[in-house]
PDB file of N, CA and C in Angstrom:
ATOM      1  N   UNK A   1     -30.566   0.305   7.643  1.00  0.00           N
ATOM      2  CA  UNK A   1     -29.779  -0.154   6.492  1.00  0.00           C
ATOM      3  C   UNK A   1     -28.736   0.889   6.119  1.00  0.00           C
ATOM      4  N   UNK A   2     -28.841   2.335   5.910  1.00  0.00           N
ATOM      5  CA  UNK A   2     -28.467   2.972   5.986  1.00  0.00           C
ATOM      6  C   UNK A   2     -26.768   2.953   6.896  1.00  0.00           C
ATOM      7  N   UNK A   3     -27.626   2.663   8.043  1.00  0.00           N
ATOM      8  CA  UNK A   3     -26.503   3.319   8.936  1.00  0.00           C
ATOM      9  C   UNK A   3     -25.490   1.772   8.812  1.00  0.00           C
ATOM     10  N   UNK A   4     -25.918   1.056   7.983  1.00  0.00           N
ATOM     11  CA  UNK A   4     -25.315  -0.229   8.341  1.00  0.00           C
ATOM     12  C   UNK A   4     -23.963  -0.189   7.137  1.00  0.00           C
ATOM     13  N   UNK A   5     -24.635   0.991   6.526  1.00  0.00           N
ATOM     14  CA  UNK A   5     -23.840   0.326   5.207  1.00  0.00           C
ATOM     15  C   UNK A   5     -22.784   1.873   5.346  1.00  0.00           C
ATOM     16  N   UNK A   6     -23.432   2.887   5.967  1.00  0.00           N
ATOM     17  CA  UNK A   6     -22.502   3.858   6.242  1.00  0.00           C
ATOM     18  C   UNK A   6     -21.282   3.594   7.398  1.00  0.00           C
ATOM     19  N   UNK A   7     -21.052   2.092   8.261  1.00  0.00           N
ATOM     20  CA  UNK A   7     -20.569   1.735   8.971  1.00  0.00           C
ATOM     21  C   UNK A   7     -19.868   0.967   8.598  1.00  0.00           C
ATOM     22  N   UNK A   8     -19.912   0.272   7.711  1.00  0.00           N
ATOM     23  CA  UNK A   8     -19.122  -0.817   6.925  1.00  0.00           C
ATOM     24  C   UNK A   8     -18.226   0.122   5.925  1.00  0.00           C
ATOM     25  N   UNK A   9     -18.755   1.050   5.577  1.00  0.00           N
ATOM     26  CA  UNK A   9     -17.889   2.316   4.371  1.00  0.00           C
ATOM     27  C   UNK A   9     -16.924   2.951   5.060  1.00  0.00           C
ATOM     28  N   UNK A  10     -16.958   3.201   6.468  1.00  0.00           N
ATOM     29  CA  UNK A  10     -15.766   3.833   7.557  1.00  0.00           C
ATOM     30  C   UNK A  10     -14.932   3.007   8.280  1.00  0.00           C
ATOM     31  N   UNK A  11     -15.346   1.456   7.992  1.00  0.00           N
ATOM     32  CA  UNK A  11     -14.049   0.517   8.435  1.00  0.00           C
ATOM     33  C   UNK A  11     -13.460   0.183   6.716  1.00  0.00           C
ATOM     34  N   UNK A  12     -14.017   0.308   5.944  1.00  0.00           N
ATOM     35  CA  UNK A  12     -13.225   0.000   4.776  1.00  0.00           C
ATOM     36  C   UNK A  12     -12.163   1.467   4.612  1.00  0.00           C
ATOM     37  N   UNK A  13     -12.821   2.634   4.889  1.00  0.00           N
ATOM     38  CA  UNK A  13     -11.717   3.707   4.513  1.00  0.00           C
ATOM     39  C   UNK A  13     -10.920   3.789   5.368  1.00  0.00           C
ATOM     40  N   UNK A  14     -11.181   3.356   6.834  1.00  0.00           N
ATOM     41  CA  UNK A  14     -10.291   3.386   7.513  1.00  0.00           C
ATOM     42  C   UNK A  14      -9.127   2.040   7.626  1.00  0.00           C
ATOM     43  N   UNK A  15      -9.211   1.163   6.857  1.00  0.00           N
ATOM     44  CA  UNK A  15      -8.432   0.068   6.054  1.00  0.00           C
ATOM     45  C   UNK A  15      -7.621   0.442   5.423  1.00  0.00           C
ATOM     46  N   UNK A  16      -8.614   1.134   4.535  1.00  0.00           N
ATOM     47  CA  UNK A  16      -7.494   1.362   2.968  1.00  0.00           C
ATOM     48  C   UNK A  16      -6.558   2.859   3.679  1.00  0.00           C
ATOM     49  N   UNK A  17      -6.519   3.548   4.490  1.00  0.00           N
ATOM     50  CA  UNK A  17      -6.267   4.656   5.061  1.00  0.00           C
ATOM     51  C   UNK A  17      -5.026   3.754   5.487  1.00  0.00           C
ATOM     52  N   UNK A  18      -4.945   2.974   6.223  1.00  0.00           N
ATOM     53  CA  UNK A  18      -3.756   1.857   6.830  1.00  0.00           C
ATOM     54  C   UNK A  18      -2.929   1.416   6.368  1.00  0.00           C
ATOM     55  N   UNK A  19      -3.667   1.124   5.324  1.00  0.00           N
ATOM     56  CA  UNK A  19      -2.606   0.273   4.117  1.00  0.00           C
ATOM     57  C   UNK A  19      -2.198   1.379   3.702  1.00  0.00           C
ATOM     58  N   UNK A  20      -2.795   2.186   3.250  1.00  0.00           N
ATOM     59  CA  UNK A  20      -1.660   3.057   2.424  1.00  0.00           C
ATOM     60  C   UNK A  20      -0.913   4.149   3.123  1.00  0.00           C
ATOM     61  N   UNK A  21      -0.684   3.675   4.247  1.00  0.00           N
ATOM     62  CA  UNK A  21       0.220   4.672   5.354  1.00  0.00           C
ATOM     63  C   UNK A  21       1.005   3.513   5.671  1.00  0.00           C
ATOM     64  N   UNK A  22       1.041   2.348   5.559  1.00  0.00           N
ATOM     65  CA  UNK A  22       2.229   0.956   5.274  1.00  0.00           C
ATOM     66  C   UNK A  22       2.811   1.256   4.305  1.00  0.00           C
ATOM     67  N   UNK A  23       2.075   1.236   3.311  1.00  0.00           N
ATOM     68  CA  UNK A  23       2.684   1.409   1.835  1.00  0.00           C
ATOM     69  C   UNK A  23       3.536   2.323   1.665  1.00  0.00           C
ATOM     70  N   UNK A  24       3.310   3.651   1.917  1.00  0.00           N
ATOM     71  CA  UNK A  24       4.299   4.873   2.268  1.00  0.00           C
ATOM     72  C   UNK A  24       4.967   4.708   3.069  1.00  0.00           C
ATOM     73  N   UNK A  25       5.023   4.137   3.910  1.00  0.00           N
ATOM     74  CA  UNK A  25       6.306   4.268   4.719  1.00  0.00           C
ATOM     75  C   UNK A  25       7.094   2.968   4.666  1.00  0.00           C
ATOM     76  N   UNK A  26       6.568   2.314   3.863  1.00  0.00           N
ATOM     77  CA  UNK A  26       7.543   1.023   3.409  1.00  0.00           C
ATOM     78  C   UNK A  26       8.303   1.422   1.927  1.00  0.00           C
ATOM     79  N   UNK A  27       7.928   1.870   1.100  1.00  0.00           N
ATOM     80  CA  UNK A  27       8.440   3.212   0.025  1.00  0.00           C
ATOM     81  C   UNK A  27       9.672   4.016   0.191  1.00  0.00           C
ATOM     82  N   UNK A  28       8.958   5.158   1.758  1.00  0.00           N
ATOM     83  CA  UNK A  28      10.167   6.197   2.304  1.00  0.00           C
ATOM     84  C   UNK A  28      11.535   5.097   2.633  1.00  0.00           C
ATOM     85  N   UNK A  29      11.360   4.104   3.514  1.00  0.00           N
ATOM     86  CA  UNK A  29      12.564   3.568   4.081  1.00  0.00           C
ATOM     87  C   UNK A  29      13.124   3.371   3.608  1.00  0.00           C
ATOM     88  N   UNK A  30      12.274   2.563   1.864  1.00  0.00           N
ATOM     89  CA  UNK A  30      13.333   1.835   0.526  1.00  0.00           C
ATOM     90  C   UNK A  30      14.112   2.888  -0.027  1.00  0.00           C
ATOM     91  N   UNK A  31      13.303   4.279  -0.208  1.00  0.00           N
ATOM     92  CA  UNK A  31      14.494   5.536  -0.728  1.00  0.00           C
ATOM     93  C   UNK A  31      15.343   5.386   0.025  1.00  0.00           C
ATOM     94  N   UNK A  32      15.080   5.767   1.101  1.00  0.00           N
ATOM     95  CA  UNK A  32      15.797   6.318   2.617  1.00  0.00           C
ATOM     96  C   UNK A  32      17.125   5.627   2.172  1.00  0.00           C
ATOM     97  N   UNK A  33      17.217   3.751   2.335  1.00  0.00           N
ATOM     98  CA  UNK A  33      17.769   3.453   2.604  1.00  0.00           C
ATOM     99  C   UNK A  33      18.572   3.309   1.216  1.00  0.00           C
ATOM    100  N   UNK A  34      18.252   3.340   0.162  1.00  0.00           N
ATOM    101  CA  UNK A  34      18.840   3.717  -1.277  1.00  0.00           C
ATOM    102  C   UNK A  34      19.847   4.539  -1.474  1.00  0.00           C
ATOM    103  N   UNK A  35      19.329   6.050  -0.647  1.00  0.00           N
ATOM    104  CA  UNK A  35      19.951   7.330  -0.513  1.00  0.00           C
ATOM    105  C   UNK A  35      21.191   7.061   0.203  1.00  0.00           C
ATOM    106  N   UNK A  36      21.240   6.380   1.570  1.00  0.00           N
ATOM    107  CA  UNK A  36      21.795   6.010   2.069  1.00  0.00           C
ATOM    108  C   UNK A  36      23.223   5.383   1.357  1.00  0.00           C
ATOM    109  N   UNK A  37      22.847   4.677   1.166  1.00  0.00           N
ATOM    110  CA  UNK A  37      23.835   3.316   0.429  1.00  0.00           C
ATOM    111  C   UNK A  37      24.754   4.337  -1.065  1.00  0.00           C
ATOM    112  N   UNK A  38      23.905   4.572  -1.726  1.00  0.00           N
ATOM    113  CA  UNK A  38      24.354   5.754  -2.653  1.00  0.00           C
ATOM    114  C   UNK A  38      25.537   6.972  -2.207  1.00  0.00           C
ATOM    115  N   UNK A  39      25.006   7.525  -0.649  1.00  0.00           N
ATOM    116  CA  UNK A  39      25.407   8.286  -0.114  1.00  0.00           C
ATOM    117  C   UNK A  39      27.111   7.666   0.442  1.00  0.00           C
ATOM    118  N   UNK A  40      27.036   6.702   0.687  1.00  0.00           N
ATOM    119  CA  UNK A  40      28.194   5.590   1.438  1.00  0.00           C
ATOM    120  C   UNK A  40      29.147   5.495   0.030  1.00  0.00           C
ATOM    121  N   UNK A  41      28.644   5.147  -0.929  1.00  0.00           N
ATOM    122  CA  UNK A  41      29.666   4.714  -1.745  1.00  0.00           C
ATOM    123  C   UNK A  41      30.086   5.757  -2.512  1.00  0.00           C
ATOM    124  N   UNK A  42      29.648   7.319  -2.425  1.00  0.00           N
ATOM    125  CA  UNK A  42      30.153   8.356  -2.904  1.00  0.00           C
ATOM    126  C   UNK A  42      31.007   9.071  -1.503  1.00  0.00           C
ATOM    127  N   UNK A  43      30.797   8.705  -0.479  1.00  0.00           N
ATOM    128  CA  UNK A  43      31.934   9.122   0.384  1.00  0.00           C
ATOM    129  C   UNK A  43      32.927   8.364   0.628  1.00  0.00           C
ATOM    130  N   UNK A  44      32.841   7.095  -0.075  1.00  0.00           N
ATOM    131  CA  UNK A  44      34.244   6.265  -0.488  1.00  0.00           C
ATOM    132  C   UNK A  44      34.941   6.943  -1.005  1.00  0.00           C
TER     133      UNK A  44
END
């Protein structure tokens, strides 16, 4: 039981570990690409 439930606890962290390495790097791109655009219309 143990090991059943300590096995089910390392696919959930390794889930939420996923998602929130999507999440961040769906975040960085939105700056990224913010910075970007910002960056464009001040070198107008």
């Amino acid at each position: 039981m143990i090991r059943a439930v300590s096995t089910n606890m390392d696919e959930i962290y390794s889930w939420f570990a996923c998602v929130t390495l999507i999440f961040f790097g769906l975040n960085i791109m939105r700056v990224v690409n913010v910075g970007y655009q910002m960056f464009a219309l001040l070198a107008e």
